[in-house]
C-alpha atoms as a PDB file:
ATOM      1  CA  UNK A   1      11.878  20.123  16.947  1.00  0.00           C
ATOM      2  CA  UNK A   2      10.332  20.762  13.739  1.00  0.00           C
ATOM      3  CA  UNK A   3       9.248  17.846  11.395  1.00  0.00           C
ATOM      4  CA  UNK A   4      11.703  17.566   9.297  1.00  0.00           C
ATOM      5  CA  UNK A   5      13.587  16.590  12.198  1.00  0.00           C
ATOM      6  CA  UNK A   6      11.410  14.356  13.917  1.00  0.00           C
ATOM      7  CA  UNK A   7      10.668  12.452  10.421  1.00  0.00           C
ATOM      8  CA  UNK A   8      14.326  11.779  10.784  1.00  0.00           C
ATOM      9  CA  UNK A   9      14.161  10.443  14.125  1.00  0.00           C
ATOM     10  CA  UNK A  10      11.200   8.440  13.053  1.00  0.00           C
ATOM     11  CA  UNK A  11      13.403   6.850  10.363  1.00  0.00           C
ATOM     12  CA  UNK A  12      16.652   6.501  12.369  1.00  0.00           C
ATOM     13  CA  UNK A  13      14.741   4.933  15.276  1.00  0.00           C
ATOM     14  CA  UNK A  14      11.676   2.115  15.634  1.00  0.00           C
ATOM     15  CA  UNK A  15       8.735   4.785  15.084  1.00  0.00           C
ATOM     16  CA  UNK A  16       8.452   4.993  10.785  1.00  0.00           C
ATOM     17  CA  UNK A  17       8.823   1.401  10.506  1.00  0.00           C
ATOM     18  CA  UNK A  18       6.386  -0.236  13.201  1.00  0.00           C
ATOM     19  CA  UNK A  19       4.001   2.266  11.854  1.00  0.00           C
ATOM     20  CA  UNK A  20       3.986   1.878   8.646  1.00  0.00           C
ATOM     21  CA  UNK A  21       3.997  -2.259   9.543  1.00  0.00           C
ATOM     22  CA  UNK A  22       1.427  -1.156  11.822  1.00  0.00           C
ATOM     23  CA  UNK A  23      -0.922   0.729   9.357  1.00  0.00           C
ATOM     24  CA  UNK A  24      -0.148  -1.902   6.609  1.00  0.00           C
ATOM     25  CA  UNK A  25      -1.442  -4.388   8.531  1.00  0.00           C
ATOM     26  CA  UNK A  26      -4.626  -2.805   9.641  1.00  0.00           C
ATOM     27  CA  UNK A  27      -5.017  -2.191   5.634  1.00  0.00           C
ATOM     28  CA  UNK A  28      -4.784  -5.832   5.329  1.00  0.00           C
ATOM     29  CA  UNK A  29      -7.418  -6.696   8.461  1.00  0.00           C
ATOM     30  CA  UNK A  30     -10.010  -4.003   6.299  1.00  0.00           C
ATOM     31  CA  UNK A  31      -9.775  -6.011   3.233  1.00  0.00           C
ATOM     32  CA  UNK A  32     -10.397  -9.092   5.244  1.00  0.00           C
ATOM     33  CA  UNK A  33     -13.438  -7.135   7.482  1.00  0.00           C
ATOM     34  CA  UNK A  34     -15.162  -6.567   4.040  1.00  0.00           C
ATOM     35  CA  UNK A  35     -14.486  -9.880   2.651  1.00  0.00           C
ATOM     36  CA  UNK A  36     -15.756 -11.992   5.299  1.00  0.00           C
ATOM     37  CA  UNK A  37     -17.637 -10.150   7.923  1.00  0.00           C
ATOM     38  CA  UNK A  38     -19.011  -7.515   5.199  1.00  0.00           C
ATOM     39  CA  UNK A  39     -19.606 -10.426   2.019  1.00  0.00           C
ATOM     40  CA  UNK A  40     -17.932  -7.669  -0.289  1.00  0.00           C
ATOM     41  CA  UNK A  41     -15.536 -10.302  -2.581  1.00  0.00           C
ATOM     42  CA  UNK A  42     -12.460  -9.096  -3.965  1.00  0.00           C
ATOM     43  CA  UNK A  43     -11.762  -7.437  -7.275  1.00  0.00           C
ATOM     44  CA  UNK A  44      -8.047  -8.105  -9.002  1.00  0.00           C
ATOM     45  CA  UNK A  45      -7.205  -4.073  -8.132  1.00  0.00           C
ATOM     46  CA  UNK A  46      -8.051  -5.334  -4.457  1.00  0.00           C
ATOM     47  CA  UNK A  47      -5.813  -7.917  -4.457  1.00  0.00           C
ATOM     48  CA  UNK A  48      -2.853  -5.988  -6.039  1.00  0.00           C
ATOM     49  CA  UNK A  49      -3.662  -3.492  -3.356  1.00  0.00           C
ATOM     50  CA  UNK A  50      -3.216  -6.467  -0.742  1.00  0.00           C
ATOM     51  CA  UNK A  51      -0.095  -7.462  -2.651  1.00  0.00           C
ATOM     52  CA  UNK A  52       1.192  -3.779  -2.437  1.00  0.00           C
ATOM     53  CA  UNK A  53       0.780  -3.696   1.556  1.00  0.00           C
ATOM     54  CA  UNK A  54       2.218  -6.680   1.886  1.00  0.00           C
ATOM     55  CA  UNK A  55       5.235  -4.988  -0.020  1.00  0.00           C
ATOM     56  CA  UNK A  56       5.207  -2.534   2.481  1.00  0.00           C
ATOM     57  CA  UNK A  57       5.077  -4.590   5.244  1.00  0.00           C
ATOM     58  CA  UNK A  58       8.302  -6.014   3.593  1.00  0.00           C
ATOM     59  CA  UNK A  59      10.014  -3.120   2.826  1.00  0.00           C
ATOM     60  CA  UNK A  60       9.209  -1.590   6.613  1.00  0.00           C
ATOM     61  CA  UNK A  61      10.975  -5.074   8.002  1.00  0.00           C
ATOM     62  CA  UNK A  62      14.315  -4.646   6.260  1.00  0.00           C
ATOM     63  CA  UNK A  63      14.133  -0.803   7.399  1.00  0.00           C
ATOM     64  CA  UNK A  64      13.485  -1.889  10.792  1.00  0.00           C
ATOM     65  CA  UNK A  65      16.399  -4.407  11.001  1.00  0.00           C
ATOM     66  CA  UNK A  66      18.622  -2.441   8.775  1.00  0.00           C
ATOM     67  CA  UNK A  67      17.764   1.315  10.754  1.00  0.00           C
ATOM     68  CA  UNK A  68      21.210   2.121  11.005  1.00  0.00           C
ATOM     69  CA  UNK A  69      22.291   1.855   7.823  1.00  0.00           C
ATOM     70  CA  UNK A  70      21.684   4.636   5.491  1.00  0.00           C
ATOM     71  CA  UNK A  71      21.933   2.770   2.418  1.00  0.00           C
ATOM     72  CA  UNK A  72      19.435   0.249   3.721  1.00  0.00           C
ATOM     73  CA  UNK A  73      17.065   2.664   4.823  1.00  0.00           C
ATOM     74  CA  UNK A  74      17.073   4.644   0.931  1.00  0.00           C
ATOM     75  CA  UNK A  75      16.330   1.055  -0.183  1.00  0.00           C
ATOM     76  CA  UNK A  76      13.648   0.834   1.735  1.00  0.00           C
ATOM     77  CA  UNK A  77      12.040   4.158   1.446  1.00  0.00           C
ATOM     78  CA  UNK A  78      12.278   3.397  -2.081  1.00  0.00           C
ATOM     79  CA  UNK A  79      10.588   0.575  -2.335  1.00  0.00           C
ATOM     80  CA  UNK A  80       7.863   1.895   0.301  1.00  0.00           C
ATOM     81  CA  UNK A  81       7.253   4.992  -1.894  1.00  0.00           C
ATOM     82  CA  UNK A  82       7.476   2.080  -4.690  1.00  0.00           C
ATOM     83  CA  UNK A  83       4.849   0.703  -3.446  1.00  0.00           C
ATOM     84  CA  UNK A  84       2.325   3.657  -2.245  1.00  0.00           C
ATOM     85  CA  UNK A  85       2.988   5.159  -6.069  1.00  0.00           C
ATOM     86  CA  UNK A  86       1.873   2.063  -7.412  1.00  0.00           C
ATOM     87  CA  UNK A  87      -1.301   2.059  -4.999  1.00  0.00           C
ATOM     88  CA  UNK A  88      -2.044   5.602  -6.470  1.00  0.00           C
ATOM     89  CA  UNK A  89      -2.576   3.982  -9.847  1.00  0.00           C
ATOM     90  CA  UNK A  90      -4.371   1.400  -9.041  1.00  0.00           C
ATOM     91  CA  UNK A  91      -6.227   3.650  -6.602  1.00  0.00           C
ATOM     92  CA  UNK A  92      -6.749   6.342  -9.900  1.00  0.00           C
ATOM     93  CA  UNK A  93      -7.874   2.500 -12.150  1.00  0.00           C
ATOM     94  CA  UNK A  94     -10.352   1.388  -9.765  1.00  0.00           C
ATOM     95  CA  UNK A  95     -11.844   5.247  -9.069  1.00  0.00           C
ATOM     96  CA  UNK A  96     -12.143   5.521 -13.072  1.00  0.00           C
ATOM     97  CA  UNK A  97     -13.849   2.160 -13.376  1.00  0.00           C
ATOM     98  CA  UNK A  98     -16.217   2.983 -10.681  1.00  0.00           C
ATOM     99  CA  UNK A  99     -16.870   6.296 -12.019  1.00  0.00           C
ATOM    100  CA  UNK A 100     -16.964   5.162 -15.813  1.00  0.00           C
ATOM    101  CA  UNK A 101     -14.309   7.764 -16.900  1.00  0.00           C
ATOM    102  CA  UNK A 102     -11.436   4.511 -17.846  1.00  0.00           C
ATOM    103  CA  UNK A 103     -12.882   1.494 -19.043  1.00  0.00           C
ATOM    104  CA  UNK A 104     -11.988  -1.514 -16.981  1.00  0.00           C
ATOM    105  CA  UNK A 105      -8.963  -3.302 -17.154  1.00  0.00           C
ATOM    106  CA  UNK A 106     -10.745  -6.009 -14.560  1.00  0.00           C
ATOM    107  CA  UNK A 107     -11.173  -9.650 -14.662  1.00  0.00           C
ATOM    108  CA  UNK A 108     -10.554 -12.677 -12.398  1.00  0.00           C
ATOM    109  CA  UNK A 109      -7.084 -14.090 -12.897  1.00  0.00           C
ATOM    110  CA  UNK A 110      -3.630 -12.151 -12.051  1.00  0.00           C
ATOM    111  CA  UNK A 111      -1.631 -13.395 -15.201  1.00  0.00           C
ATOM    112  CA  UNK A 112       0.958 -13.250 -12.693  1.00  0.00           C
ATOM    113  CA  UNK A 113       3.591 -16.493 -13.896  1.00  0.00           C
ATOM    114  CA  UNK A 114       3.927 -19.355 -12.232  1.00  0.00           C
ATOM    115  CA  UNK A 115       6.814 -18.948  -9.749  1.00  0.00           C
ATOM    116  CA  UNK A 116       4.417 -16.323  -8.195  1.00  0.00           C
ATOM    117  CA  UNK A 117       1.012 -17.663  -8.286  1.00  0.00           C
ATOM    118  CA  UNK A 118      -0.242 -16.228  -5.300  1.00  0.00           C
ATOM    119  CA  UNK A 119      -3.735 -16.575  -5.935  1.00  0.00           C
ATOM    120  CA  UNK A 120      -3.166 -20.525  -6.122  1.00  0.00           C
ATOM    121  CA  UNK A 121      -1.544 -20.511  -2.823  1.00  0.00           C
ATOM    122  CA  UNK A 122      -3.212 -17.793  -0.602  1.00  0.00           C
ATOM    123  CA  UNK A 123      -6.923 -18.399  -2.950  1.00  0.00           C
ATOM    124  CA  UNK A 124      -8.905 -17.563   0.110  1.00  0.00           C
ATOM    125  CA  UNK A 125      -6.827 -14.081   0.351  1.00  0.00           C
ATOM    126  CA  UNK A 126      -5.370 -13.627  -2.911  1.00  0.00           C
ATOM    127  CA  UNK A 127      -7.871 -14.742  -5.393  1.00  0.00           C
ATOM    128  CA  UNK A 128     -10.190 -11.913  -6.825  1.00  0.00           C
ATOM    129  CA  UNK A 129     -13.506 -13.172  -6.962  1.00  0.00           C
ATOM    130  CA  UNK A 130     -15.430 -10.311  -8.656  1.00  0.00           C
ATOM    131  CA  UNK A 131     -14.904  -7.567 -11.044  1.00  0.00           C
ATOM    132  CA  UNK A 132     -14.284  -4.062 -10.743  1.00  0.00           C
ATOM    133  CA  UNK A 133     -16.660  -1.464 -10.986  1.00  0.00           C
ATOM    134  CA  UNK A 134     -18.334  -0.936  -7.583  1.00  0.00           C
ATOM    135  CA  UNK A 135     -16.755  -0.473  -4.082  1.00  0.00           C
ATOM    136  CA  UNK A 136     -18.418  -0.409  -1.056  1.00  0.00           C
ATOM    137  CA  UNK A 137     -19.285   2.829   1.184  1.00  0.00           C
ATOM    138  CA  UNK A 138     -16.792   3.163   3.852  1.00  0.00           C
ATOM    139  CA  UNK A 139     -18.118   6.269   5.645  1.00  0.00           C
ATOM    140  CA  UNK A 140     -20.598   9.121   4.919  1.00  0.00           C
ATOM    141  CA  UNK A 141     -21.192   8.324   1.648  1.00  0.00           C
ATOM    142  CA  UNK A 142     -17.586   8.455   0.504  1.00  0.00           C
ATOM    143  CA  UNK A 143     -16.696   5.231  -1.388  1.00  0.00           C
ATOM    144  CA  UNK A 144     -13.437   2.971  -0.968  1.00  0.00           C
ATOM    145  CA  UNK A 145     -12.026   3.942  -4.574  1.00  0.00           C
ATOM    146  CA  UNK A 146     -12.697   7.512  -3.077  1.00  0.00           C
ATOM    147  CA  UNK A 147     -11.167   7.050   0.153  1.00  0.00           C
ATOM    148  CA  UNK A 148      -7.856   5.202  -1.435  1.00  0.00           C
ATOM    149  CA  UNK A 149      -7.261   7.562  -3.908  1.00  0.00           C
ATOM    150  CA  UNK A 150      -6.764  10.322  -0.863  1.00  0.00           C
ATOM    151  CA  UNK A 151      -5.014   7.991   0.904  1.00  0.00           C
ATOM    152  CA  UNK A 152      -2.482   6.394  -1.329  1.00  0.00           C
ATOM    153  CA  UNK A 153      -1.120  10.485  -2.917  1.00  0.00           C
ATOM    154  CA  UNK A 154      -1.054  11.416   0.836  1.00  0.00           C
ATOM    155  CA  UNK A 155       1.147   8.296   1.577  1.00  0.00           C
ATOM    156  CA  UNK A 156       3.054   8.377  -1.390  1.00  0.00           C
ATOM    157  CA  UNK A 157       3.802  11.707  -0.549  1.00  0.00           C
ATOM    158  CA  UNK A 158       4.924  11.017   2.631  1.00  0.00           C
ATOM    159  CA  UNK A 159       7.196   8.172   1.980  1.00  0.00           C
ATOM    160  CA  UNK A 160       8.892  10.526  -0.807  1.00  0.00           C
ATOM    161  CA  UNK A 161       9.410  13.216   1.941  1.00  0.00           C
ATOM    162  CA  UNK A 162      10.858  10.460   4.027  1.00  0.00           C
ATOM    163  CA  UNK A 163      13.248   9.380   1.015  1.00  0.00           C
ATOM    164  CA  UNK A 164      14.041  12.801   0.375  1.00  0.00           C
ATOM    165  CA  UNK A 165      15.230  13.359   4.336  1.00  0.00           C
ATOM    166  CA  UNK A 166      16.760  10.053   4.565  1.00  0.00           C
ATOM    167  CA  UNK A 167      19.002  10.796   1.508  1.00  0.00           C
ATOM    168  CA  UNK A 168      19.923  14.224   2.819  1.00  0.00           C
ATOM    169  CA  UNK A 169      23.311  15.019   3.352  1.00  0.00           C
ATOM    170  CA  UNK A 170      23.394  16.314   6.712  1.00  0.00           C
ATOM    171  CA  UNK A 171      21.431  12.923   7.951  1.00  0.00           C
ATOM    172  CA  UNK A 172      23.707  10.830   9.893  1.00  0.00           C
ATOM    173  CA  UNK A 173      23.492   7.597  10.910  1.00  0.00           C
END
């Protein structure tokens, strides 16, 4: 089975969804690990990554209930590869502020309106509580701008090969 093939599967059955729930998730318990255990606050980029994951997380639940419905799936691979591009520019923001190349678009409130003020109702989550410029070292030296802006293009690109398959004609489902 090559895999092409077993992407399909993935998508068709439980596998895509729990892991992409699964990896979202653990995302989400990182950003917490350096928060609290690791005193490194928040920056607004963080939270719209936490936001994003969260999207996922969303996106992977309808996929998971709706598996066998090919419509339902291309929704959700589009909003998971939705999500994962958007990470990649926020990913590319934070990078650039770090390394000085874009000048900071970084403060402490989300301008988000009202009917979605997340950081008044998750503050101890949602509510940046620093500004952007520095991340922390996650391993050998390689920074956590560094490390997401690997990470997000490799997932984005994966979720768009997973659209791509999932909206092939010869998929059944």
């Amino acid at each position: 089975m090559n895999f092409n093939a077993t992407l399909k599967h993935w998508i068709k059955n439980k596998v895509l969804w729990i892991g992409l729930i699964l990896l979202s998730l653990s995302m989400e318990g990182v950003a917490v690990f350096y928060q609290y255990v690791l005193n490194e606050p928040p920056c607004i980029l963080c939270i719209h990554f936490r936001l994003l994951f969260i999207a996922v997380i969303i996106f992977s639940i309808i996929g998971l209930l709706t598996r066998d419905s090919k419509i339902a799936n291309i929704f959700s691979l589009l909003g998971i590869v939705a999500s994962f591009g958007f990470m990649t520019e926020r990913a590319y923001q934070l990078l650039g502020t770090e390394r000085l190349f874009i000048s900071g678009e970084c403060g402490f409130a989300l301008n988000f309106p009202d009917w979605f003020a997340v950081d008044k109702w998750f503050p101890s989550f949602l509510q940046p509580m620093t500004s952007c410029g520095y991340t922390p070292e996650v391993l050998f030296g390689i920074t956590m701008a560094e490390s997401l802006i690997v990470f997000t293009v490799v997932m984005t690109l994966f979720s768009l090969w997973a659209l791509v398959l999932g909206m092939s004609e010869e998929s059944s489902y």
